[in-house]
Protein backbone atom coordinates (compact mmCIF):
# COMPACT_ATOMS: atom_id res chain seq x y z
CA UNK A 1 0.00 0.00 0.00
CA UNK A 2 0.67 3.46 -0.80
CA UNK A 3 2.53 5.27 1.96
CA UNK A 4 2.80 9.00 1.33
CA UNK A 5 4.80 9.83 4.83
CA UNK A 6 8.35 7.52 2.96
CA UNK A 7 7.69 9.36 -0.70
CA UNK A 8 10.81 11.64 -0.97
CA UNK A 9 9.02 14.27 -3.51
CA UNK A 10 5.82 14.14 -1.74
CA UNK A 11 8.10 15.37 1.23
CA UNK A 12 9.86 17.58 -1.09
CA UNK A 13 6.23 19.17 -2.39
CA UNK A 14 5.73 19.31 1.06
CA UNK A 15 9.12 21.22 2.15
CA UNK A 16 8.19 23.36 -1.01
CA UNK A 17 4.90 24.71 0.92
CA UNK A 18 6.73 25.27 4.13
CA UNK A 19 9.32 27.85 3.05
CA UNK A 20 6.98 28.94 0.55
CA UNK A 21 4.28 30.36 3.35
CA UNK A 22 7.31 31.83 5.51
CA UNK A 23 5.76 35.42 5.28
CA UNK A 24 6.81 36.97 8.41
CA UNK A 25 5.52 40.37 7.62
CA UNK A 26 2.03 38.59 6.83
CA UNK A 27 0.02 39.42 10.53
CA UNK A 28 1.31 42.83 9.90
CA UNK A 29 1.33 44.08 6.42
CA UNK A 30 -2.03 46.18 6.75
CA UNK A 31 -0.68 47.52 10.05
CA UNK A 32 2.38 48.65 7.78
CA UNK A 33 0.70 50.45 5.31
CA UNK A 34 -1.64 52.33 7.72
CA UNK A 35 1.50 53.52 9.79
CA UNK A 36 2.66 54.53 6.20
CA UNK A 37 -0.40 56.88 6.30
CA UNK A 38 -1.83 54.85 3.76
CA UNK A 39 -5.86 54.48 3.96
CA UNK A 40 -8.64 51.44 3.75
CA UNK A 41 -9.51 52.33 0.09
CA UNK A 42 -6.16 53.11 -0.55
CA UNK A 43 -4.79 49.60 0.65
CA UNK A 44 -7.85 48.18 -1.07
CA UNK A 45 -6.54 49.99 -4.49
CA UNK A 46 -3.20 47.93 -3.59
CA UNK A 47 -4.36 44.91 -3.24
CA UNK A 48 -6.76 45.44 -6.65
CA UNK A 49 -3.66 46.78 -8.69
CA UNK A 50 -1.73 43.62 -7.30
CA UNK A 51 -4.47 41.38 -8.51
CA UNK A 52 -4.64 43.16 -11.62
CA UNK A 53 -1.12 41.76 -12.58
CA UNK A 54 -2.35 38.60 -11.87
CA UNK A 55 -5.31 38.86 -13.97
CA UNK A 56 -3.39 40.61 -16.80
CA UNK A 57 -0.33 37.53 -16.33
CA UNK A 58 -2.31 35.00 -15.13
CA UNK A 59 -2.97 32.62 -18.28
CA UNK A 60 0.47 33.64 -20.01
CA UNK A 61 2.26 32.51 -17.44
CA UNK A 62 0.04 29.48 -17.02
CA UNK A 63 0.72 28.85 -20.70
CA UNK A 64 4.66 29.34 -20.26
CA UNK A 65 4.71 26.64 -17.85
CA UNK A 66 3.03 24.01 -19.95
CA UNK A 67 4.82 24.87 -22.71
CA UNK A 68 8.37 25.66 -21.85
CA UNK A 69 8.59 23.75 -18.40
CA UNK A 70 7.35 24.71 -14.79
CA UNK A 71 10.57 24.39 -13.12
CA UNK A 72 11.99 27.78 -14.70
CA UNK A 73 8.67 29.63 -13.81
CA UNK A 74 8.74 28.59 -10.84
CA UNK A 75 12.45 30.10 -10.28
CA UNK A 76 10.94 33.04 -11.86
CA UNK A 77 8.11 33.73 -9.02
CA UNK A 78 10.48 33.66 -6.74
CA UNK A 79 12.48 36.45 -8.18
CA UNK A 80 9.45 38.71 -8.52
CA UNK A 81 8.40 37.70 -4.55
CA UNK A 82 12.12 39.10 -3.45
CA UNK A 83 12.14 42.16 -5.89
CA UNK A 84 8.84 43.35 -4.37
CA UNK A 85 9.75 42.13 -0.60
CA UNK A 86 12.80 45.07 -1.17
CA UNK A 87 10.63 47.38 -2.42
CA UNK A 88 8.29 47.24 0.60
CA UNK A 89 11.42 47.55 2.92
CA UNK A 90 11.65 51.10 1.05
CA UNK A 91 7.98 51.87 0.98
CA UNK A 92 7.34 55.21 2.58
CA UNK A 93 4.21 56.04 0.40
CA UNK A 94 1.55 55.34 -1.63
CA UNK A 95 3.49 54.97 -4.93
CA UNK A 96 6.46 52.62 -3.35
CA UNK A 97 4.05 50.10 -2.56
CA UNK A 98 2.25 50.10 -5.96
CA UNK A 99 5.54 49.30 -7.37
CA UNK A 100 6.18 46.65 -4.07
CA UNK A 101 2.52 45.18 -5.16
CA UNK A 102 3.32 45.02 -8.76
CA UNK A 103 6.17 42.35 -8.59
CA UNK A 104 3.88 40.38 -5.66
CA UNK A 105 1.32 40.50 -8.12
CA UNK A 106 4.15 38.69 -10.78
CA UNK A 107 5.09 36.36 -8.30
CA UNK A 108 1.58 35.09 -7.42
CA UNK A 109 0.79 34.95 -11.21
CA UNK A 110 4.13 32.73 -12.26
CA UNK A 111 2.99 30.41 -9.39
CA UNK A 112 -0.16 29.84 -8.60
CA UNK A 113 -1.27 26.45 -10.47
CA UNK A 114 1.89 25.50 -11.43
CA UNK A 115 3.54 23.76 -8.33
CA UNK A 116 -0.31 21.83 -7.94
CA UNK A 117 0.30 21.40 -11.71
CA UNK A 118 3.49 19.44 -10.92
CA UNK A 119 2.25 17.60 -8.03
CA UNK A 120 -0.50 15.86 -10.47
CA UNK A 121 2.10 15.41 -13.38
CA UNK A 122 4.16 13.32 -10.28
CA UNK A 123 1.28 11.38 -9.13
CA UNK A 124 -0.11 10.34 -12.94
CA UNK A 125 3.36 9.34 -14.20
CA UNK A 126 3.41 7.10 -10.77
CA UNK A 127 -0.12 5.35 -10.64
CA UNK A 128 -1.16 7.31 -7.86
CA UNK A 129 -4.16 9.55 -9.37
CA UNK A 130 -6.37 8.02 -6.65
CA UNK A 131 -4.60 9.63 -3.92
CA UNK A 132 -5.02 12.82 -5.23
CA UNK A 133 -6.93 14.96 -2.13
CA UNK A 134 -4.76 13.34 0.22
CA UNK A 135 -1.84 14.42 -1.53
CA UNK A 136 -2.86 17.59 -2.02
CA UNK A 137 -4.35 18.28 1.63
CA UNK A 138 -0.87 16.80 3.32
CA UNK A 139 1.21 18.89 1.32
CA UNK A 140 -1.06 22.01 1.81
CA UNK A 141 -1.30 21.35 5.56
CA UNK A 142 2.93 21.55 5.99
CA UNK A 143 2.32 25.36 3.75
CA UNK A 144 -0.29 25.99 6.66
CA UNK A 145 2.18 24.86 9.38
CA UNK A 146 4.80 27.04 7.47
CA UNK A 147 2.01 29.80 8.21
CA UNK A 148 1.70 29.23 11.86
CA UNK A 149 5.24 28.86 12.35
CA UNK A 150 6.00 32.18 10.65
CA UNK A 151 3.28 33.89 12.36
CA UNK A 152 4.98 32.67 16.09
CA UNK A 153 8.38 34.01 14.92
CA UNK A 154 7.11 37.01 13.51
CA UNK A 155 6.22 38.42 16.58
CA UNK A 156 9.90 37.35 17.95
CA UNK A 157 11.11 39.40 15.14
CA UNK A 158 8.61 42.59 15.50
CA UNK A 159 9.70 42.97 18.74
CA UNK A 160 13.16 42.72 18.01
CA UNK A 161 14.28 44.62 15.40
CA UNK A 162 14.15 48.61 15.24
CA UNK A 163 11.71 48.63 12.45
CA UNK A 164 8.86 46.69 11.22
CA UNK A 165 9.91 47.39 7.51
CA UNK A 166 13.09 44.73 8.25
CA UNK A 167 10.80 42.02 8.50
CA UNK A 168 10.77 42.05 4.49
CA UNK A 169 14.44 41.22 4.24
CA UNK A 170 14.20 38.56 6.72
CA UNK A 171 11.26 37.33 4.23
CA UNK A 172 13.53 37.18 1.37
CA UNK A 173 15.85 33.93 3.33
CA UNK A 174 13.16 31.16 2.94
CA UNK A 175 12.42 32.22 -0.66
CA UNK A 176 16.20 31.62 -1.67
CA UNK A 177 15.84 27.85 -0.05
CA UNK A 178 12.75 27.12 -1.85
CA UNK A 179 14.77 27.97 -5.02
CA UNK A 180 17.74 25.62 -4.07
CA UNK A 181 14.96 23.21 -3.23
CA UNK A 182 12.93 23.71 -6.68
CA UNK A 183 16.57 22.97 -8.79
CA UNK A 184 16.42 19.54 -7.27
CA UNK A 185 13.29 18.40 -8.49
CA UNK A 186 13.16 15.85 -11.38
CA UNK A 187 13.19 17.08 -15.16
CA UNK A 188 9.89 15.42 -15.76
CA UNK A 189 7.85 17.01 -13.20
CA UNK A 190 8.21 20.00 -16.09
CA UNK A 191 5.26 18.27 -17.56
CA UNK A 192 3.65 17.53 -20.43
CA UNK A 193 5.19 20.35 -22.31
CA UNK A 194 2.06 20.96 -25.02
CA UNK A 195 4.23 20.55 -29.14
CA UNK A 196 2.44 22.89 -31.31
CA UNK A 197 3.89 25.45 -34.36
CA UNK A 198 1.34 27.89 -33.08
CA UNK A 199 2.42 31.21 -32.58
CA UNK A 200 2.06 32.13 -28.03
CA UNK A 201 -1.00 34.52 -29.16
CA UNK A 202 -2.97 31.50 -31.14
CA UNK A 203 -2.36 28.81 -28.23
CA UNK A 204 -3.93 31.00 -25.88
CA UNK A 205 -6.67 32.19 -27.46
CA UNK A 206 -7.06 28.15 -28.37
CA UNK A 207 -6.89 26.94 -24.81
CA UNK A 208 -9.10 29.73 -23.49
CA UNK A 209 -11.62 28.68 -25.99
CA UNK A 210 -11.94 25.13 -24.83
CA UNK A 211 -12.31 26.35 -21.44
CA UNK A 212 -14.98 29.00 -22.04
CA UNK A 213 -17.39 26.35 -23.90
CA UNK A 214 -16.70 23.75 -21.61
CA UNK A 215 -19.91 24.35 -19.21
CA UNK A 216 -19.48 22.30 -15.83
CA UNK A 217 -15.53 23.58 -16.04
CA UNK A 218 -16.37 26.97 -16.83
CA UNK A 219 -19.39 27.25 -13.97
CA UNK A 220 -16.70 25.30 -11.59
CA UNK A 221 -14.16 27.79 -11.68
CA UNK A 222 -16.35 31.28 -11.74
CA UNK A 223 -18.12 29.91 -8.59
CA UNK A 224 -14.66 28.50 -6.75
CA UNK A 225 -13.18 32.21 -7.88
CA UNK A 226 -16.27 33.69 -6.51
CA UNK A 227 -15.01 31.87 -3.35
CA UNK A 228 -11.31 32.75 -3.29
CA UNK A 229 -12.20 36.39 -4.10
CA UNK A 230 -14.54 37.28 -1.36
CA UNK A 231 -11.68 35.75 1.16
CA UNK A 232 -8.98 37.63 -0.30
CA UNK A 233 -10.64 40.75 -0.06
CA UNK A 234 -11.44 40.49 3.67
CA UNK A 235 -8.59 37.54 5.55
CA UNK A 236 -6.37 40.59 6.12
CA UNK A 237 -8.69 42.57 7.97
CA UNK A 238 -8.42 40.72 11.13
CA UNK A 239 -5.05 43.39 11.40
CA UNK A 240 -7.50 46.35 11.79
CA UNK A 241 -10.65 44.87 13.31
CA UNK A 242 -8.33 43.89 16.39
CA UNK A 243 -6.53 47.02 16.07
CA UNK A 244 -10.12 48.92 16.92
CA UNK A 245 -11.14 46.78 19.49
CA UNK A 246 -8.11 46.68 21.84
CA UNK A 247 -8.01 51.11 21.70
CA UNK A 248 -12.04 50.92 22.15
CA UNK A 249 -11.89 47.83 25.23
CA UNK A 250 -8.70 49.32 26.54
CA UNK A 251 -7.83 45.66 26.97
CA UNK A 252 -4.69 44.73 29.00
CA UNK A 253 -3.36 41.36 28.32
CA UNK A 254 0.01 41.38 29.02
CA UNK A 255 1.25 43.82 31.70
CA UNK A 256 4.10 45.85 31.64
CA UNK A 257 3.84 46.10 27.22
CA UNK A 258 2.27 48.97 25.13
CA UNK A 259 -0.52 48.55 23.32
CA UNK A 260 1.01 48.68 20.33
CA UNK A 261 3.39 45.50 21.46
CA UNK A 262 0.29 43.99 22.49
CA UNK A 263 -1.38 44.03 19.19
CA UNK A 264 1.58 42.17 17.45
CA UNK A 265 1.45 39.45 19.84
CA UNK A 266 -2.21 38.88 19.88
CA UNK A 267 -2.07 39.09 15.90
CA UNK A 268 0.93 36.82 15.49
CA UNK A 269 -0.45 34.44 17.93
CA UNK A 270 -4.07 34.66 16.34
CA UNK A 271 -2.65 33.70 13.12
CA UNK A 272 -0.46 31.37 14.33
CA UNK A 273 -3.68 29.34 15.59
CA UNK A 274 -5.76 29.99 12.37
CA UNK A 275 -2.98 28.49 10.42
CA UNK A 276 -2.49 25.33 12.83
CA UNK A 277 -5.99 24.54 12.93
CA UNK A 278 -5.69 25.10 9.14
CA UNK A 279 -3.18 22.53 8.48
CA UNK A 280 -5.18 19.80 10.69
CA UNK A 281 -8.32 20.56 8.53
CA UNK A 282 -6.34 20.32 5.10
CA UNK A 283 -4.51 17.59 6.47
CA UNK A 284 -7.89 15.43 6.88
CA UNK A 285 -10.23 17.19 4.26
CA UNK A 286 -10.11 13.27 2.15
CA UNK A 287 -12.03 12.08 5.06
CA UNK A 288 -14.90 14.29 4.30
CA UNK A 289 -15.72 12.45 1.29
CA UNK A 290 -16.58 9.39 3.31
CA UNK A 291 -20.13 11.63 4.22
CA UNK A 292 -20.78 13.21 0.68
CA UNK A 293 -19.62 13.92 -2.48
CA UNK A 294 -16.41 16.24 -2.60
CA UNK A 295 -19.19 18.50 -4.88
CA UNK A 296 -22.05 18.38 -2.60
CA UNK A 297 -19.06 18.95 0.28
CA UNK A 298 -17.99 22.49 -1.25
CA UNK A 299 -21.71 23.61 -1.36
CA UNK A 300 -21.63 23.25 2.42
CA UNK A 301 -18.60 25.04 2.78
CA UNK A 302 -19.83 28.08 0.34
CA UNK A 303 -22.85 28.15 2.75
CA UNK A 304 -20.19 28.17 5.70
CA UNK A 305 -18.45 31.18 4.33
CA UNK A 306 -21.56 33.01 3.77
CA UNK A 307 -23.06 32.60 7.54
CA UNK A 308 -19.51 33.50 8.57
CA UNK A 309 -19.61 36.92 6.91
CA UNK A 310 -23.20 37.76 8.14
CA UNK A 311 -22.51 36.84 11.41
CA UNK A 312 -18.97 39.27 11.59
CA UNK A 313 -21.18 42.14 11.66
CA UNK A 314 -22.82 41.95 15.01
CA UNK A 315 -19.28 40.20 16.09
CA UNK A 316 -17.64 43.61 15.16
CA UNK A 317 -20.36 46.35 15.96
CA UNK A 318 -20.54 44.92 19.60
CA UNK A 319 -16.78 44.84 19.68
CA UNK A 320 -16.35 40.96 20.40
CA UNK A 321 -12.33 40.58 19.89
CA UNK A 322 -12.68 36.71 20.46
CA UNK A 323 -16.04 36.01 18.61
CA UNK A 324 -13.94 38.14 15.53
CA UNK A 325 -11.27 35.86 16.01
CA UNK A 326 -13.41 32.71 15.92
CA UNK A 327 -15.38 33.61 12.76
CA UNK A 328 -11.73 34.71 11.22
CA UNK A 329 -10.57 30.88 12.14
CA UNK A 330 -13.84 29.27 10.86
CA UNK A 331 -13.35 31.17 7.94
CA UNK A 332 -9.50 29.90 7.13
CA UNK A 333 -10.43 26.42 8.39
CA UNK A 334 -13.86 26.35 5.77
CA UNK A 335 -10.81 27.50 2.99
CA UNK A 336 -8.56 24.92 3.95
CA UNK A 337 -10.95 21.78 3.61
CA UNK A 338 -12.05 23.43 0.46
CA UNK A 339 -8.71 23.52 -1.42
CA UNK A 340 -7.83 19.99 -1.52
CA UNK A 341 -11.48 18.89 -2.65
CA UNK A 342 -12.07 21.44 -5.10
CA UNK A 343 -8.22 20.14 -6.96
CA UNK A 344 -9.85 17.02 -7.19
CA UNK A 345 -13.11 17.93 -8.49
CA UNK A 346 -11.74 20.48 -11.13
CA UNK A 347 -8.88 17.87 -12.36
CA UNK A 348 -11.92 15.29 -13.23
CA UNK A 349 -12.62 17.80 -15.83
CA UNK A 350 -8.98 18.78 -17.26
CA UNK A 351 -6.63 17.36 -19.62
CA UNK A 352 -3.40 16.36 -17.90
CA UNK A 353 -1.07 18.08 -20.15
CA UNK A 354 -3.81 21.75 -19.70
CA UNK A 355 -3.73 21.23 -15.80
CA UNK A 356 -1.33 24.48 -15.25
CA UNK A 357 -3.19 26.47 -17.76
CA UNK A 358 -6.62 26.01 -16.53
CA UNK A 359 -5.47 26.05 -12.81
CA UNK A 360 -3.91 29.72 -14.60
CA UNK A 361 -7.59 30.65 -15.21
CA UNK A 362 -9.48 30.03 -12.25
CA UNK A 363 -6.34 32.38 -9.97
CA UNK A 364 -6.99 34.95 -12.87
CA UNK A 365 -10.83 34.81 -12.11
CA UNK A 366 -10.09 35.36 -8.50
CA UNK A 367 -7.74 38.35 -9.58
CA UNK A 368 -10.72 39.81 -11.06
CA UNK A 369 -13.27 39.60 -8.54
CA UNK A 370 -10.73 40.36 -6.26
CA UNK A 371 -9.89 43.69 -8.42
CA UNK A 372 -13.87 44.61 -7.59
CA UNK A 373 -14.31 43.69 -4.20
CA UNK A 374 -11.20 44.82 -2.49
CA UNK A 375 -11.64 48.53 -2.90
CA UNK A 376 -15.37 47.94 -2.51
CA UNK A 377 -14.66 46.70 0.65
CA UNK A 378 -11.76 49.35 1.35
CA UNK A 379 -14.47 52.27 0.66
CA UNK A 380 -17.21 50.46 2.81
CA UNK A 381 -15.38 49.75 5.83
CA UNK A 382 -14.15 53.54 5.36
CA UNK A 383 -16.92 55.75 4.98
CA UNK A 384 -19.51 52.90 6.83
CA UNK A 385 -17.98 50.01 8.85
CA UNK A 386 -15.58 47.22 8.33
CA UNK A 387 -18.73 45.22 9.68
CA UNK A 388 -20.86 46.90 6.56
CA UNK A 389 -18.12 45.18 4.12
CA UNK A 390 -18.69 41.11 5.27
CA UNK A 391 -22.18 41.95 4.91
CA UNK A 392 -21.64 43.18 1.19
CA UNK A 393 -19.57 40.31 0.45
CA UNK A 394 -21.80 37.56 1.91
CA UNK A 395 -24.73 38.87 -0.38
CA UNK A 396 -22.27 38.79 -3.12
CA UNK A 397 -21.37 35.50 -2.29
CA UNK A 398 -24.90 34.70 -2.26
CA UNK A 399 -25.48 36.10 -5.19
CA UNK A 400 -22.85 33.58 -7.50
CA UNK A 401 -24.25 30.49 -5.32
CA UNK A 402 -27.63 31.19 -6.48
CA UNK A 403 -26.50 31.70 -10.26
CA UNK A 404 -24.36 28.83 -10.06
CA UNK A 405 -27.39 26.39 -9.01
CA UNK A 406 -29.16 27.63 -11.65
CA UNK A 407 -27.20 27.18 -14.37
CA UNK A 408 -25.12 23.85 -13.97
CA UNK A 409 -26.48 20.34 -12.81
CA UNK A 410 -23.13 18.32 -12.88
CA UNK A 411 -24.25 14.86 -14.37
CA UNK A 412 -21.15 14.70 -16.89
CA UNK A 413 -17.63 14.45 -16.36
CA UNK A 414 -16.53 15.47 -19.89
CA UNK A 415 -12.65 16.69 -19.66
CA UNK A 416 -11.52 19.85 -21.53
């Protein structure tokens, strides 16, 4: 029998995750552009021009890695994630970080789907297709530990050093090991790489077209995007929400440290649990599928997210800091279970050798709900409440659930 725990490359993938989620300056980043004088919509114009790159280099680079190997794009994200992790340690305005969220937004684009990409091209050329959430949820659950881990030491290193903006460099060390560690993967986890005399241009506009007219596919990713969206544009605000509450409570919970100390502990440690819980949940999303359907399982969790984001406006107008943080962990842990079950749903309806490109589209759909919703939500929570802004996004939310039921019953499993 199959034992993932002795698989060197699974534990590779796995390592991959790890350094990969190493964002120390994560728990603090909205923190850091506030003290930068930088406001709610502003940060929410950010985020949207960040997930504008994405959206604009989404499928190319998608396309790239199927056709010209993943390993190389791969070294490329990487790049991009350091270039814009030095131009945050100079940010001192509005326009520094546009430039910082630019080469994020390059980073996320050359990577997301293509390291999943490879971990299906390893587990096809291997027999091992069955094991495909498991796979996925292990390796995603050691990125998740990565998360809590980093979140502990962050606040170590906050406290430490004489400003927060150093926290970028430190970020840049586990991003230089996760290259080391990418050079050492096999040549044929490159993939598939598609053979065609087609100009770049003409593939795309090809593969795009098989993915627009292929309806359960199509109707799969706008509703998972719809998903990944709406939590992009609000995990972050846990930084300000608890920000509010411990100046309004006038909280002590550690004598003898300022307020400001305070905050970075609470929101290094909060994260730190999010994540840990995260990983268990990823870890152990297969066994889900013993109940229902991996389909019928993300339905549940869509309804999760929704009830979540109702139920974080009475959490936040009556200021409760621990009911905020338990909708906020709810919240990552619904994600988490989702991740590894949607993989395997969506991959019943790709072709093996299209898995990065299509993987490409559904992070580019997120980009572009995530484009609307993030200043949405910036301007909301500025000029009404940050507890106006879930409520927003949960009847958006309901909004693509609704559509989506209408418009796809999934009794075929053709495969574009």
């Amino acid at each position: 029998m199959y034992n993932i725990k002795r698989d060197i490359q699974i534990k590779k993938f796995s390592a991959y995750g790890f350094l990969k989620n190493l964002k120390f300056f994560e728990p603090y980043l909205i923190l850091f552009l506030m003290d930068m004088e930088i406001n709610l919509f502003e940060i929410g114009i950010l985020f949207a021009i960040k997930e504008m790159i994405i959206y604009i280099f989404e499928v190319p680079s998608g396309i790239i890695a199927d056709a010209y190997g993943r390993k190389k794009e791969l070294m490329m994200c990487f790049t991009f994630y350091m270039i814009s992790f030095v131009f945050f340690f100079f940010t001192k305005h509005f326009i520094t970080a546009m430039f910082a969220m630019v080469f994020f937004g390059l980073g996320e684009a050359f990577r997301s789907g293509t390291h999943k990409a490879m971990i299906y091209t390893y587990l096809e050329i291997n027999d091992l297709s069955s094991y495909k959430a498991e796979v996925y949820g292990r390796t995603r659950s050691f990125s998740l530990i990565g998360s809590a881990i980093s979140a502990v030491l962050a606040v170590v290193i906050v406290l430490m050093i004489p400003s927060n903006k150093y926290i970028f460099l430190i970020s840049i060390i586990p991003y230089i090991l996760d290259m080391i560690l990418i050079l050492s993967y096999p040549e044929v986890l490159n993939g598939p790489m598609i053979k065609t005399h087609d100009n770049f241009f003409k593939m795309m506009i090809g593969q795009l077209k098989g993915i627009v007219t292929h309806k359960e596919l199509r109707w799969l990713l706008i509703r998972s995007s719809g998903f990944e969206g709406v939590f992009k544009s609000i995990k972050d605000y846990i930084q300000p929400i608890l920000s509010g509450l411990l100046l309004v409570s006038g909280i002590t919970l550690f004598k003898g440290i300022s307020q400001e100390d305070q905050l970075k502990i609470l929101l290094g440690v909060s994260y730190g649990l999010i994540y840990l819980v995260g990983a268990v949940a990823s870890r152990q999303a297969h066994l889900l599928k013993r109940l229902k359907s991996s389909a019928e399982i993300l339905t549940v969790i869509q309804i999760g997210l929704i009830a979540s984001c109702i139920l974080m406006f009475p959490a936040i107008e009556n200021n409760l800091s621990f009911l905020v943080i338990f909708l906020f962990l709810v919240m990552y842990v619904l994600r988490d279970i989702r991740k590894p079950l949607f993989l395997e749903v969506v991959d019943d309806h790709m072709d093996a050798s299209k898995r990065a490109t299509v993987l490409s589209v559904e992070s580019q759909l997120k980009a572009l709900f995530t484009i609307i919703l993030a200043p949405t939500v910036g301007y909301i929570a500025d000029h009404f409440s940050v507890g106006a802004g879930f409520m927003a996004l949960a009847g958006f939310l309901l909004f693509i659930n609704i559509f989506y039921h209408m418009k796809v019953v999934m009794t075929s499993k053709t495969k574009y």
